[in-house]
Protein backbone atom coordinates (compact mmCIF):
# COMPACT_ATOMS: atom_id res chain seq x y z
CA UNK A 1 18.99 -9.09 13.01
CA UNK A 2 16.19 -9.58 15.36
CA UNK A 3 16.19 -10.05 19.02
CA UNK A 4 18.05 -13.11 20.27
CA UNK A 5 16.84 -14.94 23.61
CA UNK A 6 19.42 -16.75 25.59
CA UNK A 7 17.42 -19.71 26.48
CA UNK A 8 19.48 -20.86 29.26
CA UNK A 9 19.19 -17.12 30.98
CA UNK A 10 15.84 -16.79 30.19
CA UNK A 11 13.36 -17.47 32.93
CA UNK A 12 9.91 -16.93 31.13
CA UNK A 13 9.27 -13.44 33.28
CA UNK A 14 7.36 -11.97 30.68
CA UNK A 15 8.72 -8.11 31.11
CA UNK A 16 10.08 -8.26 27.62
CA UNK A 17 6.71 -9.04 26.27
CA UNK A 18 5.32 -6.54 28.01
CA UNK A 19 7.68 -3.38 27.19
CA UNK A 20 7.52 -4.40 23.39
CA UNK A 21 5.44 -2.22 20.73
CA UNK A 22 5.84 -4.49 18.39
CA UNK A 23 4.22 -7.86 20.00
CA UNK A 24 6.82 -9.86 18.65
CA UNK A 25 7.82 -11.47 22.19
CA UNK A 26 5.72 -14.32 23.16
CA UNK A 27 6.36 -16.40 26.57
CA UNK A 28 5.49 -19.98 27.31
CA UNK A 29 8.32 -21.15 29.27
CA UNK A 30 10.97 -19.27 27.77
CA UNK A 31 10.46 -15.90 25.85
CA UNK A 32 10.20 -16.36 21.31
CA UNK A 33 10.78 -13.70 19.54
CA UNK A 34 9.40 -13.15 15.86
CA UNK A 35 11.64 -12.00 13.39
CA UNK A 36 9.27 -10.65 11.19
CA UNK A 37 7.69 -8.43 13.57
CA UNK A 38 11.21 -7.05 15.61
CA UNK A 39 12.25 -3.98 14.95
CA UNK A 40 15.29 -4.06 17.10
CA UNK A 41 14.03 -1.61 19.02
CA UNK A 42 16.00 -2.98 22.25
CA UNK A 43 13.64 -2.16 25.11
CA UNK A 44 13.34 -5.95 25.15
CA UNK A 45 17.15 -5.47 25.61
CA UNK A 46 16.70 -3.45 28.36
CA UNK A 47 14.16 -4.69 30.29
CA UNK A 48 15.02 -8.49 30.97
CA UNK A 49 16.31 -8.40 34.24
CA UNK A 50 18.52 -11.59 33.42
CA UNK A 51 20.05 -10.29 30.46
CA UNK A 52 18.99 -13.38 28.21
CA UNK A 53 17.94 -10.66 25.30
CA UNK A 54 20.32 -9.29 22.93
CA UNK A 55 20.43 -7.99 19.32
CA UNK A 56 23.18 -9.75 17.04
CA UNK A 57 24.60 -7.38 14.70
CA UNK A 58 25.66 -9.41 11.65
C-alpha cells in the first residue's frame, strides 16, 4: 500500500515532499500522495513532523 495522509493532522508543511525520491507527494493545502509513484519508502513517514503520514499494510 502506498503512503496514507491523515488529512486532519496534516498541515500542508511540505517536508514530506521534499525528503521524497520518488515525487509522489504533492502539497496544496494538505499533502496527496500518488500511488503509482510510492514506493513505500517511509522517509515521508519520518519526516512529517505531525505524524499525518503512514503506510497501511494490508
Amino acid at each position: 500500500m502506498p503512503a496514507f495522509v491523515d488529512v486532519e493532522k496534516c498541515d500542508g508543511c511540505g517536508s514530506c515532499a521534499e525528503v521524497c525520491p520518488d515525487e509522489a507527494i504533492t502539497v496544496n493545502d494538505v499533502a496527496k500522495v500518488d500511488p503509482e509513484k510510492c514506493t513505500e519508502c517511509e522517509l515521508c513517514v519520518d519526516e512529517c513532523p505531525n505524524e499525518a503520514i503512514s503506510i497501511v499494510e494490508e
